[in-house]
Protein backbone atom coordinates (compact mmCIF):
# COMPACT_ATOMS: atom_id res chain seq x y z
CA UNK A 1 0.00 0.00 0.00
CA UNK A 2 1.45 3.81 -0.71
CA UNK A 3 1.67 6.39 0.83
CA UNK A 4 -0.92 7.88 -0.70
CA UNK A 5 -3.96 5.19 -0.10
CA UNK A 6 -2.46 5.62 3.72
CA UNK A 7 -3.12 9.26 4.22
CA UNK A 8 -6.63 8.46 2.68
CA UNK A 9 -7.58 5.73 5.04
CA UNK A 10 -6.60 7.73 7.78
CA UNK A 11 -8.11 10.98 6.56
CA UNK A 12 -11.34 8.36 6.31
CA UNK A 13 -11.15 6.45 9.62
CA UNK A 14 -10.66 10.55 11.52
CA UNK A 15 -13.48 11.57 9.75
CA UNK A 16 -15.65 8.62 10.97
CA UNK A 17 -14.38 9.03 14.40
CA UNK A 18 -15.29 12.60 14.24
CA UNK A 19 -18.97 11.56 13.10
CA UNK A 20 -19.49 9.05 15.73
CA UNK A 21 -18.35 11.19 18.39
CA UNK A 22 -20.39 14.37 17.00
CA UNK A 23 -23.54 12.25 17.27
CA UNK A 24 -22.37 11.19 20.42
CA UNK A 25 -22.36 14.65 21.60
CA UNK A 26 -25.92 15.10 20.28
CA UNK A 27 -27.17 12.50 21.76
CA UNK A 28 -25.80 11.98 25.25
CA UNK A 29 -27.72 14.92 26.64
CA UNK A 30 -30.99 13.37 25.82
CA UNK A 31 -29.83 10.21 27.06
CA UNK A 32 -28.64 11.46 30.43
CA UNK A 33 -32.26 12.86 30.48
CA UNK A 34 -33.52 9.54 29.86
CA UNK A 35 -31.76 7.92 32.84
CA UNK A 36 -32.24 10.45 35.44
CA UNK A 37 -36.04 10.56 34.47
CA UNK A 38 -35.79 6.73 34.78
CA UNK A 39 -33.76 7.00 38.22
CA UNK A 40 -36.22 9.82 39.64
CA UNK A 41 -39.01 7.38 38.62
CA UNK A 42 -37.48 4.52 40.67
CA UNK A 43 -37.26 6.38 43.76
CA UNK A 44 -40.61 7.83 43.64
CA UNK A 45 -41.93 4.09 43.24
CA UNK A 46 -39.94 3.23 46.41
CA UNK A 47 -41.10 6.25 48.22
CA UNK A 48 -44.62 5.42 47.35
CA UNK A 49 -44.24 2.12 48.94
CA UNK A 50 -42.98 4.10 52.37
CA UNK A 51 -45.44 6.61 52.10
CA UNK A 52 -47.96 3.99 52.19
CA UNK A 53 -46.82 1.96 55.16
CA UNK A 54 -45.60 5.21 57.46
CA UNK A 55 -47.36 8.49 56.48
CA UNK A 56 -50.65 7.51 55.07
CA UNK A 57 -52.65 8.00 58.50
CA UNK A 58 -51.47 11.39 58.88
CA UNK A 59 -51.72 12.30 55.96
CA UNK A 60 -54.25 10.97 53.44
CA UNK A 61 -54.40 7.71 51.17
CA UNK A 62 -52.73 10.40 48.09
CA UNK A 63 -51.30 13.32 49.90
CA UNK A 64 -54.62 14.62 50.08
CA UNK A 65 -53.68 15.67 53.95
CA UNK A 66 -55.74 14.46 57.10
CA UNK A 67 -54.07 15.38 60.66
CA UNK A 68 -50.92 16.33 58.60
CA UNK A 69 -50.66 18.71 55.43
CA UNK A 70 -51.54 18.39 52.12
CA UNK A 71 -48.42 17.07 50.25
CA UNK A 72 -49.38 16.40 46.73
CA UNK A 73 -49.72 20.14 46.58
CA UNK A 74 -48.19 21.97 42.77
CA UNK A 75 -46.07 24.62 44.93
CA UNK A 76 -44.48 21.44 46.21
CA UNK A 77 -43.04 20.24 43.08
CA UNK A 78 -42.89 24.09 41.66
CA UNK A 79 -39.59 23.41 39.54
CA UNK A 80 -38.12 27.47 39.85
CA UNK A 81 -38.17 26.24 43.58
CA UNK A 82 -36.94 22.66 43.25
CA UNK A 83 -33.86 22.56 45.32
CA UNK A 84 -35.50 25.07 48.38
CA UNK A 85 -38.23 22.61 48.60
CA UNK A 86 -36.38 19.74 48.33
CA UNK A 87 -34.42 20.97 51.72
CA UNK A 88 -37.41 22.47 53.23
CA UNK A 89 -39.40 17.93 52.51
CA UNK A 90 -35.93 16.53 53.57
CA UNK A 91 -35.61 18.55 56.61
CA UNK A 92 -39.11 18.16 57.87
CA UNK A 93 -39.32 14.21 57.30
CA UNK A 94 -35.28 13.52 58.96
CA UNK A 95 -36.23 16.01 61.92
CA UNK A 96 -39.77 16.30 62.31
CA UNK A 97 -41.41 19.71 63.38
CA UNK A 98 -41.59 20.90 66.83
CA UNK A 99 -44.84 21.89 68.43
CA UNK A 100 -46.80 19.80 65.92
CA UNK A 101 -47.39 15.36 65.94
CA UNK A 102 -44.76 15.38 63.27
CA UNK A 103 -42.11 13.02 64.31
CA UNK A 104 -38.84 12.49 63.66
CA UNK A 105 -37.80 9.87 61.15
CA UNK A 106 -34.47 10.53 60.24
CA UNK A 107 -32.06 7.61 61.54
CA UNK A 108 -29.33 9.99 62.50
CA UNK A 109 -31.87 11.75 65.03
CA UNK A 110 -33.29 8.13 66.22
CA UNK A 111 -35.94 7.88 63.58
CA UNK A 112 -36.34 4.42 61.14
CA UNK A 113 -35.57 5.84 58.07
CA UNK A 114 -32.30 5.94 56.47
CA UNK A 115 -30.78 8.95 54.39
CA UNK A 116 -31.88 7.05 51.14
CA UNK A 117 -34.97 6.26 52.16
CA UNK A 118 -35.98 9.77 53.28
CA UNK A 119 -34.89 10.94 49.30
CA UNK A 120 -36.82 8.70 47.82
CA UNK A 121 -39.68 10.59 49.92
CA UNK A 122 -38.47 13.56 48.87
CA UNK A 123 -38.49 12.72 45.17
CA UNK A 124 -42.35 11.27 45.55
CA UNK A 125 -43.03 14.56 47.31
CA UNK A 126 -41.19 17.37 45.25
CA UNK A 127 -41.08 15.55 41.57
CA UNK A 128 -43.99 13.29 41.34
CA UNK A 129 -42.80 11.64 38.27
CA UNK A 130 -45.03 9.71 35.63
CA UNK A 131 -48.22 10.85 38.00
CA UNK A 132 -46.96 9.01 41.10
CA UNK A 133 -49.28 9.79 43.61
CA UNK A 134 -52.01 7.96 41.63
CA UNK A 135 -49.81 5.73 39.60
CA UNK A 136 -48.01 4.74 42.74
CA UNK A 137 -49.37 5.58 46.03
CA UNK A 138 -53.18 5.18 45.68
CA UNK A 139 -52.87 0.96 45.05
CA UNK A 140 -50.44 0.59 47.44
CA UNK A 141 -52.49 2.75 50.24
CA UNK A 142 -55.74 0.64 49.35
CA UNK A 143 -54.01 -2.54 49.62
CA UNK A 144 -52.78 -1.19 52.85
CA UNK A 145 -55.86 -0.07 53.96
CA UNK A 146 -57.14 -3.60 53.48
CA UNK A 147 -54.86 -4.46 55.69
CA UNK A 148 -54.71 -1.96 58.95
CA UNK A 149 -57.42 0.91 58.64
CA UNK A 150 -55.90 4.14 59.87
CA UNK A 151 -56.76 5.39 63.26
CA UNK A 152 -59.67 8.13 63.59
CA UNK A 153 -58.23 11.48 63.83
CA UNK A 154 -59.44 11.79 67.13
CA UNK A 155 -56.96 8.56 68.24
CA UNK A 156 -54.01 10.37 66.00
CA UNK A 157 -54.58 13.93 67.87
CA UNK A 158 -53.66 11.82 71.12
CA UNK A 159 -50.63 11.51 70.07
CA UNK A 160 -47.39 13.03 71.17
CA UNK A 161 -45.96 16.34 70.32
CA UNK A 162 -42.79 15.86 68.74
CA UNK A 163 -40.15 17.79 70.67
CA UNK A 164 -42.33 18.36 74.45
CA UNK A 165 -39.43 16.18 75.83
CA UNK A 166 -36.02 17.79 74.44
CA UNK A 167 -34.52 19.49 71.58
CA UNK A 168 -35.27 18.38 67.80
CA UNK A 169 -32.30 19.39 65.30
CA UNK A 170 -31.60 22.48 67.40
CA UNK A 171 -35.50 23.17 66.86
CA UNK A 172 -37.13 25.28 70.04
CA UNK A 173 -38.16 22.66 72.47
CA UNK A 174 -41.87 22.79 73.07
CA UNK A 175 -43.69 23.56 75.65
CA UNK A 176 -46.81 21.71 75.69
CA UNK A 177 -50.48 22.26 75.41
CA UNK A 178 -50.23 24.67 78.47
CA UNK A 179 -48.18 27.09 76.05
CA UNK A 180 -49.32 30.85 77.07
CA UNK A 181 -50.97 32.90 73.94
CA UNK A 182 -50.14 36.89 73.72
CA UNK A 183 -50.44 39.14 76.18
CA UNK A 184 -53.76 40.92 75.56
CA UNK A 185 -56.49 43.11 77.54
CA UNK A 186 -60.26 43.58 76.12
CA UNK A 187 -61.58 45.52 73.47
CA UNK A 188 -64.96 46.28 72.81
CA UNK A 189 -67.29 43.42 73.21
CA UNK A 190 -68.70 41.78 69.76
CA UNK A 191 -70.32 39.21 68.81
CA UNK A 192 -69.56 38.33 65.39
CA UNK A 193 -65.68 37.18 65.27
CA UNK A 194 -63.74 36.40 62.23
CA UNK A 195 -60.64 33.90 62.54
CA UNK A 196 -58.34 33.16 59.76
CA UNK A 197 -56.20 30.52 60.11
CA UNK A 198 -52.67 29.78 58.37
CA UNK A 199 -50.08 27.52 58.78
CA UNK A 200 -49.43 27.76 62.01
CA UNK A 201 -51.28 31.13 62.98
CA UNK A 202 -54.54 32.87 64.36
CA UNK A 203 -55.07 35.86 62.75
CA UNK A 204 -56.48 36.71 65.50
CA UNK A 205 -55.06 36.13 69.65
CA UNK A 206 -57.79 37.49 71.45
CA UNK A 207 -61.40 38.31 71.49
CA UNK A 208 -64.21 39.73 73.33
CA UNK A 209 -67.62 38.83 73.74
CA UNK A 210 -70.67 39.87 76.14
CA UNK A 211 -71.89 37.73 78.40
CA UNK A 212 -75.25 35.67 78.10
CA UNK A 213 -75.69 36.77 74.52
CA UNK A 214 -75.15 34.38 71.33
CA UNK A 215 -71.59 34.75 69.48
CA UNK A 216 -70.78 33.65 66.25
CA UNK A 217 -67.37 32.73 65.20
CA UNK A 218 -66.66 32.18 61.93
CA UNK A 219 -63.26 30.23 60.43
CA UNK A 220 -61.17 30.18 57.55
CA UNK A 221 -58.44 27.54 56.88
CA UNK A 222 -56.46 29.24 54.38
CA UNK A 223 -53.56 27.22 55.38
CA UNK A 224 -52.60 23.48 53.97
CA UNK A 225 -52.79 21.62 57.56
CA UNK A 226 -55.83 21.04 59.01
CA UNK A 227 -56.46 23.68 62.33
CA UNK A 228 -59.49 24.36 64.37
CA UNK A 229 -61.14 27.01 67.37
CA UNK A 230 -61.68 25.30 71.00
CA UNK A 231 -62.11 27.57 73.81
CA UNK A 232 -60.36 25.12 76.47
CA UNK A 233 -61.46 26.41 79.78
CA UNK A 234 -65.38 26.90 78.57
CA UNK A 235 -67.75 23.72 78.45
CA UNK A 236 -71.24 23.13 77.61
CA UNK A 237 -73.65 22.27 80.74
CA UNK A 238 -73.16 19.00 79.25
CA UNK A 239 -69.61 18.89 79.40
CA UNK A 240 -69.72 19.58 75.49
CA UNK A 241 -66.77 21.75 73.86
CA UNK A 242 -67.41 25.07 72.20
CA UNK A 243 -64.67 24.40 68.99
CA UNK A 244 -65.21 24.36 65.27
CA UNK A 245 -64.84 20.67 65.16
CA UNK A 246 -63.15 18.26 66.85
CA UNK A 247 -61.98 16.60 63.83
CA UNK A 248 -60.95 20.25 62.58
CA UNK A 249 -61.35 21.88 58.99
CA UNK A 250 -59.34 21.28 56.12
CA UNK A 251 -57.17 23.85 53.85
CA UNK A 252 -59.36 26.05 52.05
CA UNK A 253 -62.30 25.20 54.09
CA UNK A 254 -64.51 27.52 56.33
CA UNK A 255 -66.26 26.23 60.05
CA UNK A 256 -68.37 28.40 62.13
CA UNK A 257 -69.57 27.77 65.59
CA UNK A 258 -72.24 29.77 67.64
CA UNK A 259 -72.17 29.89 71.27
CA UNK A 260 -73.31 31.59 74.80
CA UNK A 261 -71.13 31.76 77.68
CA UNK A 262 -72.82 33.28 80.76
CA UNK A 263 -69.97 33.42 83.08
CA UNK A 264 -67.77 36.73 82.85
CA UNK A 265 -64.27 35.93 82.79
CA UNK A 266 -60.67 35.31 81.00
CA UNK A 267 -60.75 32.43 78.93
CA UNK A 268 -58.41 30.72 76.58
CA UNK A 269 -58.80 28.82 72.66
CA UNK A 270 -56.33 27.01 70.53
CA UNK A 271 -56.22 24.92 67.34
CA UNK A 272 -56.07 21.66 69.10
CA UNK A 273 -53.44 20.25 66.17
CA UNK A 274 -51.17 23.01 66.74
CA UNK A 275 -51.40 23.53 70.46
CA UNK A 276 -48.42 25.48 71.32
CA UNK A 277 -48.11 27.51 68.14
CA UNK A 278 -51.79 28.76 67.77
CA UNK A 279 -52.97 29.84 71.16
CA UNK A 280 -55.26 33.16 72.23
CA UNK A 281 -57.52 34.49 74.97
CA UNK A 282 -61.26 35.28 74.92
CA UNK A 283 -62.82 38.12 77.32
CA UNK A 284 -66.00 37.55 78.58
CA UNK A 285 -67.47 40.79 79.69
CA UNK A 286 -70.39 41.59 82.15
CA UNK A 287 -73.20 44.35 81.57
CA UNK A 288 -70.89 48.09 81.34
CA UNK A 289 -67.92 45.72 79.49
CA UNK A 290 -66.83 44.77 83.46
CA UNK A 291 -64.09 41.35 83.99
CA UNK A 292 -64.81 39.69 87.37
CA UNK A 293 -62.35 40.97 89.80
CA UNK A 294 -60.11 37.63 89.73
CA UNK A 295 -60.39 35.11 86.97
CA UNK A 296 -62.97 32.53 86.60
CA UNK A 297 -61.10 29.87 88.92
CA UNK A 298 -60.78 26.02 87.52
CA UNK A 299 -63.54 24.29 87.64
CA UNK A 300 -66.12 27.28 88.24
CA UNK A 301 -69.27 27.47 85.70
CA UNK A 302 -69.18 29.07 82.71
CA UNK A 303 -72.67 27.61 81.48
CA UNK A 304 -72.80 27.59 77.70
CA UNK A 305 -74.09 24.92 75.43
CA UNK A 306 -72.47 23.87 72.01
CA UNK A 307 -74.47 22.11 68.94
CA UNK A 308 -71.71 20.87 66.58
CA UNK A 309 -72.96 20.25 63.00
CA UNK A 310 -71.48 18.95 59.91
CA UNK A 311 -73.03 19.55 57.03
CA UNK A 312 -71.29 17.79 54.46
CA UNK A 313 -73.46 15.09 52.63
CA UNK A 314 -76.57 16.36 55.33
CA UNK A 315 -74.52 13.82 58.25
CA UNK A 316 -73.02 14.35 61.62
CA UNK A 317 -75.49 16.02 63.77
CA UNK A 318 -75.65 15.82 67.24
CA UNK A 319 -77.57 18.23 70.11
CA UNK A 320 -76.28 19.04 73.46
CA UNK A 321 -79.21 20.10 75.51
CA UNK A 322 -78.37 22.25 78.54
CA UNK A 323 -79.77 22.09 81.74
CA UNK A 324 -82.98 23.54 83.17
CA UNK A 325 -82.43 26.99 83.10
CA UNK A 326 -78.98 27.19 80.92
CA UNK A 327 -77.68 29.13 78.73
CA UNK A 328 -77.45 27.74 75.06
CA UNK A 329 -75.36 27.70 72.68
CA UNK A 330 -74.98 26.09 68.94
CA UNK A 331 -72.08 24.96 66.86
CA UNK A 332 -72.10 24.48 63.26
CA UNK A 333 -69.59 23.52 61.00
CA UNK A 334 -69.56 24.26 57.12
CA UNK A 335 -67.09 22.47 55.32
């Protein structure tokens, strides 16, 4: 072979080289596409199988939320955001949140989950490829279901707080349901209140009301966790609470509940899922806007009656009927 045909060849066998590696070039991007969309796919399938088995009860068979917040929620997987919320999911699962029946469930903080594990959460929560909350999570939460119904929301509330024993990844330690609201004197009497919950906020910590007249409280959720209105300290004569619902109102959903309290006093009301976060005081004032000279003592009488109502699909009613001579007082609750 000459010289010649050589040069040729090689001119020929560069060129070729050249070719394969400019398509190469073209096509790798797309293919490194192809395999992390495959990769994010297999680790929301394996945290749709631990969503299932741990956080389904709290909350909700697809994210939907229940005791705990919505997850399957767009500003969750908002992609300008992707890396913010993917601390903000990672963060919240490893450590839990203070103050709230979040636990912890990192390993390194004595949780059960691992550091893998708690990603592939974190991809389910903030990606959701392929549709995964419905592709994924709903069979394997109705097969689970089958299996162990979740616990009323009523059992789940008795839970502990995460973080009313010691310190949480440097999070504040809580202090309990017994957590004091704002300081706060009385304002003019009303009786008509507006409360607007967020998540976790009143935006309102104190009230006041006459005594032995008929108040109307009326909530909005506009947060994504579910939050409610008890006045703690305040019973029906039946030993009934005055709240919004015991089983509390989801985001984006409105509650009222109409009461009489006859008793003038300082009284307190919480969101009984966020105890010591959302906390606030309600004034009971006597004929010329007077407060008894010492607060109502524990135990003493406040006499008002409470009539909780749900009227979703026209079901949950039930009637507290005071006693001879009480005060009464309705609840309703509007979903």
């Amino acid at each position: 072979m000459n010289t010649s045909k050589q040069i040729n060849i090689m001119v020929i066998l560069i060129f070729l080289l050249l070719v394969v590696l400019g398509a190469y070039t073209l096509f790798d991007p797309t293919r490194e596409q192809d395999a992390k969309a495959v990769q994010t796919d297999l680790l929301a399938q394996r945290g749709a199988s631990l969503f299932a088995t741990n956080c389904r009860p709290c909350h909700g068979d697809i994210g939907q939320g229940r005791v705990g917040p919505a997850l399957n929620r767009p500003e969750l997987r908002d992609p300008a955001k992707l890396n913010q919320n993917q601390a903000f999911v990672g963060d919240t699962i490893a450590c839990g949140r203070v103050g709230t029946l979040m636990p912890t469930w990192g390993a390194a903080h004595g949780g059960p989950l691992d550091d893998e594990q708690i990603r592939d959460l974190v991809a389910l929560i903030t990606i959701d490829p392929n549709d995964a909350w419905n592709t994924y999570v709903r069979p394997l939460s109705e097969e689970a279901n089958k299996l162990s119904t979740p616990l009323p929301v009523s059992d789940l509330l008795k839970g502990s707080v995460t973080g009313s024993q010691d310190s949480v990844c440097g999070q504040k330690v809580s202090t309990g349901a017994a957590g004091a609201a704002p300081p706060a004197t009385p304002g003019a009497p009303s009786t008509s209140l507006n409360e607007t919950t967020t998540d976790n906020k009143f935006s309102a910590t104190d009230f006041t009301v006459p005594a032995s007249q008929s108040v109307t409280l009326a909530l909005s959720n506009q947060g994504n966790a579910i939050h409610n209105w008890h006045v703690t300290d305040a019973t029906d004569s039946a030993g009934k609470n005055i709240t919004t619902g015991d089983n509390g109102t989801i985001g984006g959903q409105n509650a009222n509940v109409t009461f009489t309290i006859t008793q003038t006093g300082t009284y307190h009301y919480q969101c009984d899922f966020h105890p010591t976060e959302m906390l606030g005081t309600l004034f009971v004032l006597g004929p010329g806007g007077a407060l008894p000279s010492a607060t109502a003592a524990a135990g003493a009488s406040a006499t008002a009656a409470a009539t909780p109502s749900t009227t979703a699909g026209g079901t949950g009613i039930a009637t507290a009927t005071p006693a001879s001579g009480g005060a009464t007082a309705t609840a309703t609750r509007t979903p």
